[in-house]
C-alpha atoms as a PDB file:
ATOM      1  CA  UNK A   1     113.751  91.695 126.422  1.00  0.00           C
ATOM      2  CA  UNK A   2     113.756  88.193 125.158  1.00  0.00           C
ATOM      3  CA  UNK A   3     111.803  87.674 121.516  1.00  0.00           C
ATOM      4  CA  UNK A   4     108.276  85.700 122.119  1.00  0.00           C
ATOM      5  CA  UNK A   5     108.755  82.664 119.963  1.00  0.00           C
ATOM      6  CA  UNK A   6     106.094  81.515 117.715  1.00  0.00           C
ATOM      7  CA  UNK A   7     106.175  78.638 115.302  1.00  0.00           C
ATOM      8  CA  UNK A   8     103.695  76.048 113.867  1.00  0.00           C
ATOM      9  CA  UNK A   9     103.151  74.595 117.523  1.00  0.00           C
ATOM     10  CA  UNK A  10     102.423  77.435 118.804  1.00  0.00           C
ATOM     11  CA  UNK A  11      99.089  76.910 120.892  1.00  0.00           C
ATOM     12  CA  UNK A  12      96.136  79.231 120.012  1.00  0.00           C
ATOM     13  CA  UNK A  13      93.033  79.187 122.142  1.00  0.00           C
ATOM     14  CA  UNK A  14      89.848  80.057 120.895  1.00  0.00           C
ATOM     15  CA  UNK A  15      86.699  80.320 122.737  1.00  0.00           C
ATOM     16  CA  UNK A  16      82.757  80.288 120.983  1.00  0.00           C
ATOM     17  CA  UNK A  17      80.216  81.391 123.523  1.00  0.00           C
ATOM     18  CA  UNK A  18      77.046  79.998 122.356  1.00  0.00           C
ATOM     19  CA  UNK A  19      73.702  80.419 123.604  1.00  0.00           C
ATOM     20  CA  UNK A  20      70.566  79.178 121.445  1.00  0.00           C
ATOM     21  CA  UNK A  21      72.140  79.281 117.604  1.00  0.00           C
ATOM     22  CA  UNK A  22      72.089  75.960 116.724  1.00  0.00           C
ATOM     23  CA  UNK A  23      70.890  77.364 112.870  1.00  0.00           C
ATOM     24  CA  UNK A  24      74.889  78.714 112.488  1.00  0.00           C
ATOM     25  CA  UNK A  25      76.875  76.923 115.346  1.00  0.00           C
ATOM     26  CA  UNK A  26      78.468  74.027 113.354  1.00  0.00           C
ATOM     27  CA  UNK A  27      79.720  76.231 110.582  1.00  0.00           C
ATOM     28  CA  UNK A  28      81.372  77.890 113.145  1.00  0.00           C
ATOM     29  CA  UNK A  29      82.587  74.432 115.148  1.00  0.00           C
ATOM     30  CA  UNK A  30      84.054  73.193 111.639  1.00  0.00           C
ATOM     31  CA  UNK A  31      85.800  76.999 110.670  1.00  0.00           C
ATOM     32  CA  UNK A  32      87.464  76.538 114.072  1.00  0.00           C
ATOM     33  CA  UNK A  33      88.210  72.870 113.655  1.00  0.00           C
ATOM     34  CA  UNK A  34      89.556  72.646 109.868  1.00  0.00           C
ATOM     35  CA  UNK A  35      91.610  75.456 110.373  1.00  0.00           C
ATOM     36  CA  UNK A  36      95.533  73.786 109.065  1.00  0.00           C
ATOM     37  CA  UNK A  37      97.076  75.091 112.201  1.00  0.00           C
ATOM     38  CA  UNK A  38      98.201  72.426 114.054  1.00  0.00           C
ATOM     39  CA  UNK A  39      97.575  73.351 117.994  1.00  0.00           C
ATOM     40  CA  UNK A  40      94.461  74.688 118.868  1.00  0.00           C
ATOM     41  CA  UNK A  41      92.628  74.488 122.252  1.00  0.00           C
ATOM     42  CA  UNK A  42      89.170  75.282 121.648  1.00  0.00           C
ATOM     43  CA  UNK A  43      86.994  75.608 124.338  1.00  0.00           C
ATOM     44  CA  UNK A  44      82.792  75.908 123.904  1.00  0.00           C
ATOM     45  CA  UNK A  45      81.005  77.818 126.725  1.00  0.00           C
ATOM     46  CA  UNK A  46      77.286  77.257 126.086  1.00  0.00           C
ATOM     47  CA  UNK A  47      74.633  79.093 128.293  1.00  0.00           C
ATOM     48  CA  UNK A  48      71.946  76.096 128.015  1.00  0.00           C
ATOM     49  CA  UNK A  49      70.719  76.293 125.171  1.00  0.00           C
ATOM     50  CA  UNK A  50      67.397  74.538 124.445  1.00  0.00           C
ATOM     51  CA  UNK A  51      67.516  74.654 120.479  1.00  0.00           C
ATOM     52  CA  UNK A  52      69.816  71.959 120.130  1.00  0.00           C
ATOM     53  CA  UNK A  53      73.123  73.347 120.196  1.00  0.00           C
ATOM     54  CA  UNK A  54      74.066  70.538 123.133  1.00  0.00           C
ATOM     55  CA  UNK A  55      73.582  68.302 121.094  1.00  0.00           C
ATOM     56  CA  UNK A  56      75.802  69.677 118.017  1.00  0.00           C
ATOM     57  CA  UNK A  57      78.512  70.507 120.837  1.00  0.00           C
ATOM     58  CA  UNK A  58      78.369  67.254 121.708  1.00  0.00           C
ATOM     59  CA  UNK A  59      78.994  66.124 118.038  1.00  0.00           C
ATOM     60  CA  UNK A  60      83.186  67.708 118.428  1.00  0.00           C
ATOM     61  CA  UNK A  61      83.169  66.911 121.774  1.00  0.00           C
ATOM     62  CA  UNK A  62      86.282  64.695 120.854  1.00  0.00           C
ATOM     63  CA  UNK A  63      88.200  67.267 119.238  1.00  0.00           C
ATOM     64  CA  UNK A  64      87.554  70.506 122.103  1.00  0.00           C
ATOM     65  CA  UNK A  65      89.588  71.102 125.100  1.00  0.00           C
ATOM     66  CA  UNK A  66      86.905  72.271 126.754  1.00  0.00           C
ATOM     67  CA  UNK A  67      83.073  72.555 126.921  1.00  0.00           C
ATOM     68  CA  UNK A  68      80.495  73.316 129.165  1.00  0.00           C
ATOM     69  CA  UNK A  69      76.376  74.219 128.918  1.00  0.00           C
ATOM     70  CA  UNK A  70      75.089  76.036 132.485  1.00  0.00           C
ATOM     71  CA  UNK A  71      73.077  79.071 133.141  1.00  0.00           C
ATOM     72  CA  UNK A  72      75.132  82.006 133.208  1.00  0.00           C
ATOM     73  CA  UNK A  73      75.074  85.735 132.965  1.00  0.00           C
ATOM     74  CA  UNK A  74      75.627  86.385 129.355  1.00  0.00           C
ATOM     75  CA  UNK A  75      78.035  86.622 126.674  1.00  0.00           C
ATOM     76  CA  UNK A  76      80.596  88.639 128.390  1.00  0.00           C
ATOM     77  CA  UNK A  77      80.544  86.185 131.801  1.00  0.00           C
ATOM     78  CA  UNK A  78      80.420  82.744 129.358  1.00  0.00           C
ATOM     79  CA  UNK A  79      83.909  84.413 127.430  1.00  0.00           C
ATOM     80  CA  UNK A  80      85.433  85.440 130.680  1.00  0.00           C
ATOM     81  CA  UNK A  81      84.910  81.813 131.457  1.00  0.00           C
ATOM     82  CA  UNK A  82      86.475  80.285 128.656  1.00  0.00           C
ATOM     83  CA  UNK A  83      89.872  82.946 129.591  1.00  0.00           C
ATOM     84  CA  UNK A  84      90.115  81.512 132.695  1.00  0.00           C
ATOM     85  CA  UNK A  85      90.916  78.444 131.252  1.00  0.00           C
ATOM     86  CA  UNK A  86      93.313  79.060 128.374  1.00  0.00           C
ATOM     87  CA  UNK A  87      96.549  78.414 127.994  1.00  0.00           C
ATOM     88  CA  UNK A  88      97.167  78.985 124.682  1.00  0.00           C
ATOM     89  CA  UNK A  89     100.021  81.982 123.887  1.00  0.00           C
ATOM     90  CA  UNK A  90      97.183  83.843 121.613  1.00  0.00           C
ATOM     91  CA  UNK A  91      93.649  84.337 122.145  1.00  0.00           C
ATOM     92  CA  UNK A  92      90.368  85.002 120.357  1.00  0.00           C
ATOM     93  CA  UNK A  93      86.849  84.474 120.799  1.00  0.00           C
ATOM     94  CA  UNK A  94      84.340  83.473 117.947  1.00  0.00           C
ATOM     95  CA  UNK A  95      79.973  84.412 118.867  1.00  0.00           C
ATOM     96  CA  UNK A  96      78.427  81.247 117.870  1.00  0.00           C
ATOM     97  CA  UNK A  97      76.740  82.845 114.714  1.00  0.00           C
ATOM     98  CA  UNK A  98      80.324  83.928 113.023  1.00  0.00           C
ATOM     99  CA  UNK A  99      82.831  82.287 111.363  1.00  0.00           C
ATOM    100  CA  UNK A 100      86.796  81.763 110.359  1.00  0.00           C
ATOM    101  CA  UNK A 101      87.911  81.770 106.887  1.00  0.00           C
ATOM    102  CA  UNK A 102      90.549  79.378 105.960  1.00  0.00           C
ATOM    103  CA  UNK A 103      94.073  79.938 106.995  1.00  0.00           C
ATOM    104  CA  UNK A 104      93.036  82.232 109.524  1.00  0.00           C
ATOM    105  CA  UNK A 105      94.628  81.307 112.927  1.00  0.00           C
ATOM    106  CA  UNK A 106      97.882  80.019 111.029  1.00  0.00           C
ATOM    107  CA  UNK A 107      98.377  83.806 109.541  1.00  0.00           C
ATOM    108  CA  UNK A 108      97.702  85.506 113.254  1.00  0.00           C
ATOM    109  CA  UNK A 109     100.184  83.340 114.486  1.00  0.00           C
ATOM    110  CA  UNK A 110     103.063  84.569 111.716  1.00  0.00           C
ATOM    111  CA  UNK A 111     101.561  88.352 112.333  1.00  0.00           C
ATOM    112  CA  UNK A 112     102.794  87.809 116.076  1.00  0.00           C
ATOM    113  CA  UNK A 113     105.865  85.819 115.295  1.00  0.00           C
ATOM    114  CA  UNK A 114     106.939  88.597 112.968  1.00  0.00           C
ATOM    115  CA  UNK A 115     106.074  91.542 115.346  1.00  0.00           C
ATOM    116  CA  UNK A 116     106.858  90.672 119.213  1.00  0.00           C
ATOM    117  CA  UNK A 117     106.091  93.917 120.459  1.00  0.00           C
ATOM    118  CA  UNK A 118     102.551  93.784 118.989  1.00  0.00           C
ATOM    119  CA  UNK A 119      99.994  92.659 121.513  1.00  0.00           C
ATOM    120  CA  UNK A 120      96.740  92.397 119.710  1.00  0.00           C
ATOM    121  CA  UNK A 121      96.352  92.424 115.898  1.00  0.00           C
ATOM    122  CA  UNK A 122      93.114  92.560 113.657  1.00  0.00           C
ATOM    123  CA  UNK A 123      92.517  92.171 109.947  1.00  0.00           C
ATOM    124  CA  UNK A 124      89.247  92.907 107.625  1.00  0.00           C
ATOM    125  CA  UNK A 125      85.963  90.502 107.627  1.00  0.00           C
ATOM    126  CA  UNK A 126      82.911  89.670 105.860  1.00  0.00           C
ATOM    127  CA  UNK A 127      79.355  90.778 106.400  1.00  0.00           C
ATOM    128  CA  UNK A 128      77.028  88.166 105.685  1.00  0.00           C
ATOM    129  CA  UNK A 129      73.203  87.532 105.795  1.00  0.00           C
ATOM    130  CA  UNK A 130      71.701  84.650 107.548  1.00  0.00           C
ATOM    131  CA  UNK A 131      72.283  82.217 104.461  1.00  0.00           C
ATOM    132  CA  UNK A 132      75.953  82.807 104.397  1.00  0.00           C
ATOM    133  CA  UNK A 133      75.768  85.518 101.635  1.00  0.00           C
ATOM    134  CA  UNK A 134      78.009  88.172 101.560  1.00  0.00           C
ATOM    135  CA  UNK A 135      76.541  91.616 101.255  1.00  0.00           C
ATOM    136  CA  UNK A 136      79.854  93.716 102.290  1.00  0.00           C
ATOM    137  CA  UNK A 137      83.405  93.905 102.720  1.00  0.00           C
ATOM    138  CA  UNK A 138      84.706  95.503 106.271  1.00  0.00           C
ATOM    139  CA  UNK A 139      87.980  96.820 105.351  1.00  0.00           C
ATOM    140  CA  UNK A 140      89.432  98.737 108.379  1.00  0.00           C
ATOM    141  CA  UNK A 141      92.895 100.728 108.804  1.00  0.00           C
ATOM    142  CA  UNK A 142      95.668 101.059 111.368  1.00  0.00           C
ATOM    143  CA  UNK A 143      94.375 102.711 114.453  1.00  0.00           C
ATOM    144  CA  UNK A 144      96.112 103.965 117.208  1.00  0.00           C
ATOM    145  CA  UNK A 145      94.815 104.160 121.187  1.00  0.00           C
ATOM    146  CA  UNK A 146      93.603 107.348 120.547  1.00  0.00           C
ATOM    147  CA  UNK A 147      91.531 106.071 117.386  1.00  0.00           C
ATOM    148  CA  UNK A 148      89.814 103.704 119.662  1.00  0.00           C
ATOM    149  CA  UNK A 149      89.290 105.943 122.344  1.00  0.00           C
ATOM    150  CA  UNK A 150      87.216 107.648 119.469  1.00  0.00           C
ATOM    151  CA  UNK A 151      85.605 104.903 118.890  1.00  0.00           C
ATOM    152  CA  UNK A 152      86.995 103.450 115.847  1.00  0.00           C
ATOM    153  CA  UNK A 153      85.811 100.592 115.822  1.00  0.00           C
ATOM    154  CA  UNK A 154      87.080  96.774 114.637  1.00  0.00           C
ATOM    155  CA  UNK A 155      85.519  93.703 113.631  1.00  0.00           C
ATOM    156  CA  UNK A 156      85.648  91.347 116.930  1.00  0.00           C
ATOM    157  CA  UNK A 157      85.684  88.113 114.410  1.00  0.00           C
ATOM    158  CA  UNK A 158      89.025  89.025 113.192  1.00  0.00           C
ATOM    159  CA  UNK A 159      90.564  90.077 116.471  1.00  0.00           C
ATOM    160  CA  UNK A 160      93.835  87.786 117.643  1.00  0.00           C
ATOM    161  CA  UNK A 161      95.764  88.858 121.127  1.00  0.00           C
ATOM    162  CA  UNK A 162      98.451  87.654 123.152  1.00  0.00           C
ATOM    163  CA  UNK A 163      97.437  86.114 126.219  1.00  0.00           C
ATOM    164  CA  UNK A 164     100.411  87.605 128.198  1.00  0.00           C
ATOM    165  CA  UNK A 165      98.563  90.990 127.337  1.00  0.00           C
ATOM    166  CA  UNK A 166      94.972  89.705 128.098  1.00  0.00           C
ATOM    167  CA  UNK A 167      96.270  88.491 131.634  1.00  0.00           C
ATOM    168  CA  UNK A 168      96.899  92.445 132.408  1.00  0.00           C
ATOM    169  CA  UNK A 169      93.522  93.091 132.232  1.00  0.00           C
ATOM    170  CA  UNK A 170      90.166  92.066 134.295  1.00  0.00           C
ATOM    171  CA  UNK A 171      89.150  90.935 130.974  1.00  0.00           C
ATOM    172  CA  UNK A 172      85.580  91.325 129.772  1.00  0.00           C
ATOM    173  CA  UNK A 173      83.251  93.812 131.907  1.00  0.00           C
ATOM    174  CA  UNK A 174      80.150  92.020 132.947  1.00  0.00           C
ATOM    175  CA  UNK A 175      78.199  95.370 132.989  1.00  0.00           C
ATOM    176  CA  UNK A 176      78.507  95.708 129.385  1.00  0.00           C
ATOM    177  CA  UNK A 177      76.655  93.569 126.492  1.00  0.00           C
ATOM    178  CA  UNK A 178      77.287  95.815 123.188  1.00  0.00           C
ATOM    179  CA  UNK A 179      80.427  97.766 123.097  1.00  0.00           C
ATOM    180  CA  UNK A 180      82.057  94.804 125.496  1.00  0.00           C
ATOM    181  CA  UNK A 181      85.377  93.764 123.407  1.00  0.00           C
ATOM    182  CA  UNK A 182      86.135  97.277 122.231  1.00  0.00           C
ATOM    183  CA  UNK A 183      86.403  98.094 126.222  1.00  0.00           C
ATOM    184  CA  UNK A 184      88.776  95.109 126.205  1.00  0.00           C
ATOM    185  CA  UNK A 185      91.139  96.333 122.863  1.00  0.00           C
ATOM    186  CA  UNK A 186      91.118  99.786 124.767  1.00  0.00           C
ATOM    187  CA  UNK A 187      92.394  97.716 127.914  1.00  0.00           C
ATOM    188  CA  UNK A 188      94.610  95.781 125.641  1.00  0.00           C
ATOM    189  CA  UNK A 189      96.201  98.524 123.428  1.00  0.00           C
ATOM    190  CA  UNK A 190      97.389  99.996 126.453  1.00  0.00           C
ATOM    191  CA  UNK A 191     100.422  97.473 127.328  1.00  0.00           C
ATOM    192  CA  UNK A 192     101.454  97.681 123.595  1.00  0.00           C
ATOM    193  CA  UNK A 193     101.133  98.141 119.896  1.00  0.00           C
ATOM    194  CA  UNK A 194      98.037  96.659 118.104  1.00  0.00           C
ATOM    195  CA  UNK A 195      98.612  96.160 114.564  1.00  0.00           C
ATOM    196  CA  UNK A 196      95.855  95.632 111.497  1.00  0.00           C
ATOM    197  CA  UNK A 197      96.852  93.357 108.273  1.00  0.00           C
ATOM    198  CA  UNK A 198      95.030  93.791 105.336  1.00  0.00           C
ATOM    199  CA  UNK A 199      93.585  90.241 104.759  1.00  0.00           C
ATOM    200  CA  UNK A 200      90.042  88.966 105.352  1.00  0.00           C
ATOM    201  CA  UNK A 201      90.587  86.871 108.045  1.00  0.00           C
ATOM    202  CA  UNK A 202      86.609  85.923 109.330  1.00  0.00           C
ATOM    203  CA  UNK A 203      83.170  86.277 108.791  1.00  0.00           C
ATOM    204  CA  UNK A 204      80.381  87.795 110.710  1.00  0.00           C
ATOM    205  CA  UNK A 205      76.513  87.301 110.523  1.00  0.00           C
ATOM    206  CA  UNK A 206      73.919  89.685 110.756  1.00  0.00           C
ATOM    207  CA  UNK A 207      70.566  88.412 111.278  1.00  0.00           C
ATOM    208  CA  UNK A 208      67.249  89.156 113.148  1.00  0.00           C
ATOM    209  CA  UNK A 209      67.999  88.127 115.965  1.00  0.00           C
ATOM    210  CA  UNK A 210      72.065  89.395 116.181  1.00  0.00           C
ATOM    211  CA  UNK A 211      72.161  92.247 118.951  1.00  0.00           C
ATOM    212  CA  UNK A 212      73.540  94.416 116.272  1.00  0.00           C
ATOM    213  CA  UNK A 213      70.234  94.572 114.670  1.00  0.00           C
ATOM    214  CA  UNK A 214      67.815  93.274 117.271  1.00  0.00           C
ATOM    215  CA  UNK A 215      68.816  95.981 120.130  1.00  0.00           C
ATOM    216  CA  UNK A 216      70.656  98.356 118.287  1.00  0.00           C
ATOM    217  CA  UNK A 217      69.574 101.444 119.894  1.00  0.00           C
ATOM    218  CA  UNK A 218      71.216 100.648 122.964  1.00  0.00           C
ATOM    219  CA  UNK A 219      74.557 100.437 121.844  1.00  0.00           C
ATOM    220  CA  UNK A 220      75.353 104.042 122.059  1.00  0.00           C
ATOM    221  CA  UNK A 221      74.564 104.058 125.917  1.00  0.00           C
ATOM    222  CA  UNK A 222      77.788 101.996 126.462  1.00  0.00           C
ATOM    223  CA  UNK A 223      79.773 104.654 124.353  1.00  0.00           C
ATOM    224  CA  UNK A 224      79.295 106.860 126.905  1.00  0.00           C
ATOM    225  CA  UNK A 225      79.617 104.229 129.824  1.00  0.00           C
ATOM    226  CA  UNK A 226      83.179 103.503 128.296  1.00  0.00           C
ATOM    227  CA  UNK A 227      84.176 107.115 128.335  1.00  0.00           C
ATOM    228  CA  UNK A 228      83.082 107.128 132.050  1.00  0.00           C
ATOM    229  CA  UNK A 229      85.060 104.089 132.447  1.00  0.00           C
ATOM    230  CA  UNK A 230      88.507 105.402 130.753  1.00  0.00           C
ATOM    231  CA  UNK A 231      88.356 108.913 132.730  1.00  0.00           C
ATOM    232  CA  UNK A 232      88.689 106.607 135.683  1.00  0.00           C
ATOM    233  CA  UNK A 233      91.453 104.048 134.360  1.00  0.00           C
ATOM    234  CA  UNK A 234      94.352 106.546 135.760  1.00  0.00           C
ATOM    235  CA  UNK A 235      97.391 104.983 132.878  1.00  0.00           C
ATOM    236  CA  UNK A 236      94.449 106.245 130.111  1.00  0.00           C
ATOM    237  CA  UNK A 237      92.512 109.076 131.664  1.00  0.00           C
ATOM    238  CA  UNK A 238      95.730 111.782 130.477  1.00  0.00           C
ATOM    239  CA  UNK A 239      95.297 110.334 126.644  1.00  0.00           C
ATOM    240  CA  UNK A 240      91.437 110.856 127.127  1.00  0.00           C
ATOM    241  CA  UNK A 241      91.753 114.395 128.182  1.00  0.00           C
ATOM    242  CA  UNK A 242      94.094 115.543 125.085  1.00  0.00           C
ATOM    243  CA  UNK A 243      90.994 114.194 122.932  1.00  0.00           C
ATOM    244  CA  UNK A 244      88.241 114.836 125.122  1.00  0.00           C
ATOM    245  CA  UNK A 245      86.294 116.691 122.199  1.00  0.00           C
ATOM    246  CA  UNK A 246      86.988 114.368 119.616  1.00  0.00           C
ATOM    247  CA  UNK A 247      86.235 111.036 121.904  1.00  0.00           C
ATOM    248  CA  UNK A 248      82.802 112.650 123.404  1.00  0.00           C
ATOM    249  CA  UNK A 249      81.702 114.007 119.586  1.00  0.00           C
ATOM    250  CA  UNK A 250      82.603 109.843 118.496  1.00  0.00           C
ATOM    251  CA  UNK A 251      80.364 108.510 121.276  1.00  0.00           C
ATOM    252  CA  UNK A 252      77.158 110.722 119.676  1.00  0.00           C
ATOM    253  CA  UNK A 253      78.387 109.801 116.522  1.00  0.00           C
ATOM    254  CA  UNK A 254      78.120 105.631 117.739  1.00  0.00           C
ATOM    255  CA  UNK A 255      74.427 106.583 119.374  1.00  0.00           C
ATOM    256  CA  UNK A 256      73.263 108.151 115.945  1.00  0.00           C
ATOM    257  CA  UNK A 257      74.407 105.201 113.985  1.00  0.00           C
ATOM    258  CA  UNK A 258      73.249 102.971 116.025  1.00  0.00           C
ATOM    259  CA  UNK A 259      69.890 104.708 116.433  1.00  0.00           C
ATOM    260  CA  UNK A 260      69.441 105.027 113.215  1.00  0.00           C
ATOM    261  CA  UNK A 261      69.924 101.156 112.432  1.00  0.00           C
ATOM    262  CA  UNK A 262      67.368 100.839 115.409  1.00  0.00           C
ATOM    263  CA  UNK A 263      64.733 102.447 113.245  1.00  0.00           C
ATOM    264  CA  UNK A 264      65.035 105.736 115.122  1.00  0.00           C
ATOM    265  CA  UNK A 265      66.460 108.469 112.966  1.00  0.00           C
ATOM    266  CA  UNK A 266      64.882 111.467 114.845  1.00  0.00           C
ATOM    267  CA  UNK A 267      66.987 110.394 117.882  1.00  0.00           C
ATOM    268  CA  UNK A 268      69.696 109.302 115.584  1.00  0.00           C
ATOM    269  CA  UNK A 269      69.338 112.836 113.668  1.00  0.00           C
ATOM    270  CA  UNK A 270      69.479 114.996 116.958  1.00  0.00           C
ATOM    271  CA  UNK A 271      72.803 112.528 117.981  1.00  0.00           C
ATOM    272  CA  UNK A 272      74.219 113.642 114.909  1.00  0.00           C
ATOM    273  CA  UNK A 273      73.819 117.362 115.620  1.00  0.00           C
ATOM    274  CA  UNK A 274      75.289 117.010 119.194  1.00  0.00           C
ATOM    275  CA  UNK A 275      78.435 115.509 117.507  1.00  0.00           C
ATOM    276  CA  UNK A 276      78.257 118.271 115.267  1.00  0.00           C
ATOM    277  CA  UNK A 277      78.087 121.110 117.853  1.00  0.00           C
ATOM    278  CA  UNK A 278      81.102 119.484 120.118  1.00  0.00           C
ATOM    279  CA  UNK A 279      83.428 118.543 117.304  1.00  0.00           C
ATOM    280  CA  UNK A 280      82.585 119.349 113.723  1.00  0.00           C
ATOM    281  CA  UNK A 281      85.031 117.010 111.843  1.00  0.00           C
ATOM    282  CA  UNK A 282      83.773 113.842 113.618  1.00  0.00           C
ATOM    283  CA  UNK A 283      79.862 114.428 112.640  1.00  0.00           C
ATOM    284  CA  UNK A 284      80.659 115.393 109.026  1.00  0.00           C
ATOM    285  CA  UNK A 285      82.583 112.341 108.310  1.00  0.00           C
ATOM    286  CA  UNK A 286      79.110 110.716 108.681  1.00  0.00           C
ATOM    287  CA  UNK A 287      76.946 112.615 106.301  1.00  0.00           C
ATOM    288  CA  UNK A 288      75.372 109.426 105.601  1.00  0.00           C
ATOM    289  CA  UNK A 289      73.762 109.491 108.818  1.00  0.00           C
ATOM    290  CA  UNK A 290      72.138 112.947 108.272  1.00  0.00           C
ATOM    291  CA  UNK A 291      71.455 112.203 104.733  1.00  0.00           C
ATOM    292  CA  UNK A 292      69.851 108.705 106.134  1.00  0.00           C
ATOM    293  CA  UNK A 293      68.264 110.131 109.183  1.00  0.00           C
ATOM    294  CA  UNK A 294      66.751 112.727 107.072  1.00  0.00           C
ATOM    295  CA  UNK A 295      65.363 110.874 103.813  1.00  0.00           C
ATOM    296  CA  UNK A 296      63.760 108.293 106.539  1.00  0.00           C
ATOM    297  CA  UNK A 297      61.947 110.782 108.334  1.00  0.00           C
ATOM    298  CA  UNK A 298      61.040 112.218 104.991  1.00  0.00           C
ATOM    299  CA  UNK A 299      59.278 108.456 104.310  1.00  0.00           C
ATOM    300  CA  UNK A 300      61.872 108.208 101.405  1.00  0.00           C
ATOM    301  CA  UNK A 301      62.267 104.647 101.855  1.00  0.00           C
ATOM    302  CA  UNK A 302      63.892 104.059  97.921  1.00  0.00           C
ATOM    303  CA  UNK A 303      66.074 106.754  98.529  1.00  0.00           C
ATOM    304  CA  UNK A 304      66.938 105.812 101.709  1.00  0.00           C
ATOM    305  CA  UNK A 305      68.095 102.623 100.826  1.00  0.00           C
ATOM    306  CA  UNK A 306      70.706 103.775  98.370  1.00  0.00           C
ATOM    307  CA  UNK A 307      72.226 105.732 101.003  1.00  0.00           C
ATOM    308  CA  UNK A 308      72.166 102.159 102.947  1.00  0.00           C
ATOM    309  CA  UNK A 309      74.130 100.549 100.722  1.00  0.00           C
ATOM    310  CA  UNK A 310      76.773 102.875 100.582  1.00  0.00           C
ATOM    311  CA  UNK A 311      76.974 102.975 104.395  1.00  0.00           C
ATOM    312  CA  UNK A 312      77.419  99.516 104.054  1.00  0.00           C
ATOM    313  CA  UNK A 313      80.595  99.532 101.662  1.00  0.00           C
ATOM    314  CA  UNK A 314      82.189 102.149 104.415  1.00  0.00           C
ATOM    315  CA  UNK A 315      84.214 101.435 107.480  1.00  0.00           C
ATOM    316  CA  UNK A 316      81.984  99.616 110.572  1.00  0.00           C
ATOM    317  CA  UNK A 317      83.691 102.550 112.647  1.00  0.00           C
END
């Protein structure tokens, strides 16, 4: 098999869905934009907005390949969008609210050049507040495609893959609005090796309105949906079985995390005990959750909040 060349001209598409976040949708124009490599199609799929994002698009409308603002039917069909148009020989998407640190694309593109049989690599990210301060480190590890059949999960910011690898797949399921892109690594990691480097390569925000905070209860539904989803995918459903345990205990550990950021540690508490009762290691990994879910029912708010914080400085996963 011939080596995929990458150099400085290799071209690197990167797609921003955007739909009403004009407050944070420059910075992350301009971390796209002022990135020093030199070939980059960027492509802005807005969902028309009415907060003045337009106009801001508008603003770099010189300097993108690509950019529309319709009605459509979310994030996942506004991404799949912007895939049907690139041509770039690595892919990524940036949410409208995050943000690329410097040096960012240039360093996926070496990560590829130096490993051809990688298809999809991912390195650590920031956690920052709606003024840009950051409040935590997400340092992840190398996972395998069992790992992320348990749900391990990885920062989407800081998520590069080749498009060769992303054509293999239907790309983004329009049925799903939470767990979306770690449906798509799973889809991914299947035609090859995914690889993490252990750099900070992007930011993302968490704010009010993000769906990790705003409807975070509902994230653990799609856990499940996904395992539905894999038992069905025939070149996957054999890896799923040798973990079944494992993968079904990680799903109730995602819905009690989840729950419990949704305000709802009772049903966060009882997903914790399910995880327990299928496969023991996965739930007590997470004692923070009980500890949480327990010390907030318990109206322990001070207590509580320690506990937050170091939940915070752990693994997203």
């Amino acid at each position: 098999m011939l080596r995929p060349y990458f150099n400085a001209m290799t071209l690197v598409s990167i797609i921003t869905p955007s739909y009403n976040q004009a407050r944070y949708l420059e910075q992350t124009i301009l971390s796209v934009l002022e990135q020093d490599h030199p070939r980059i199609e960027y492509i802005v799929v807005d969902g028309a907005s009415t907060d003045g994002s337009v106009e801001i698009i508008k603003k770099y409308a010189g300097r993108l390949a690509y950019w529309e603002s319709a009605k459509d039917h979310g994030q996942a069909d506004a991404i799949n969008k912007g895939f049907a148009r690139v041509t770039g020989e690595v892919v990524a998407w940036l949410n409208s609210d995050d943000y690329y640190l410097p040096g960012t694309i240039s360093a996926a593109v070496k990560v590829f050049e130096e490993n051809p049989d990688v298809v999809l690599v991912y390195a650590n990210m920031l956690a920052v507040d709606e003024k840009g301060q950051t409040f935590n480190t997400l340092t992840y590890k190398q996972l395998t495609l069992e790992d992320l059949l348990c749900f391990q999960i990885i920062g989407q910011p800081a998520v590069f893959m080749r498009r060769s690898a992303l054509q293999k797949t239907s790309g983004l399921d329009l049925t799903f609005h939470f767990l979306l892109d770690h449906l798509l690594w799973i889809k991914i990691a299947k035609h090859g090796r995914i690889l993490h480097v252990n750099h900070t390569w992007s930011a993302a925000r968490y704010h009010a309105e993000a769906k990790n905070v705003a409807k975070a209860a509902e994230f653990g539904r799609e856990a499940f949906r996904i395992l539905e989803t894999i038992a069905q995918d025939k070149d996957l459903a054999a890896t799923l079985h040798k973990i079944d345990r494992r993968a079904h205990a990680s799903a109730y550990r995602v819905d009690a995390r989840y729950l419990l950021d949704g305000g709802l540690p009772g049903k966060a508490l009882s997903a914790w005990f399910r995880a327990l009762f299928i496969y023991p290691p996965v739930a007590l990994k997470r004692m923070n959750i009980f500890v949480s879910s327990v010390l907030n029912l318990l109206g322990l708010g001070k207590l509580r909040d320690v506990v937050l914080q170091r939940r915070k400085r752990n693994l997203s996963g």
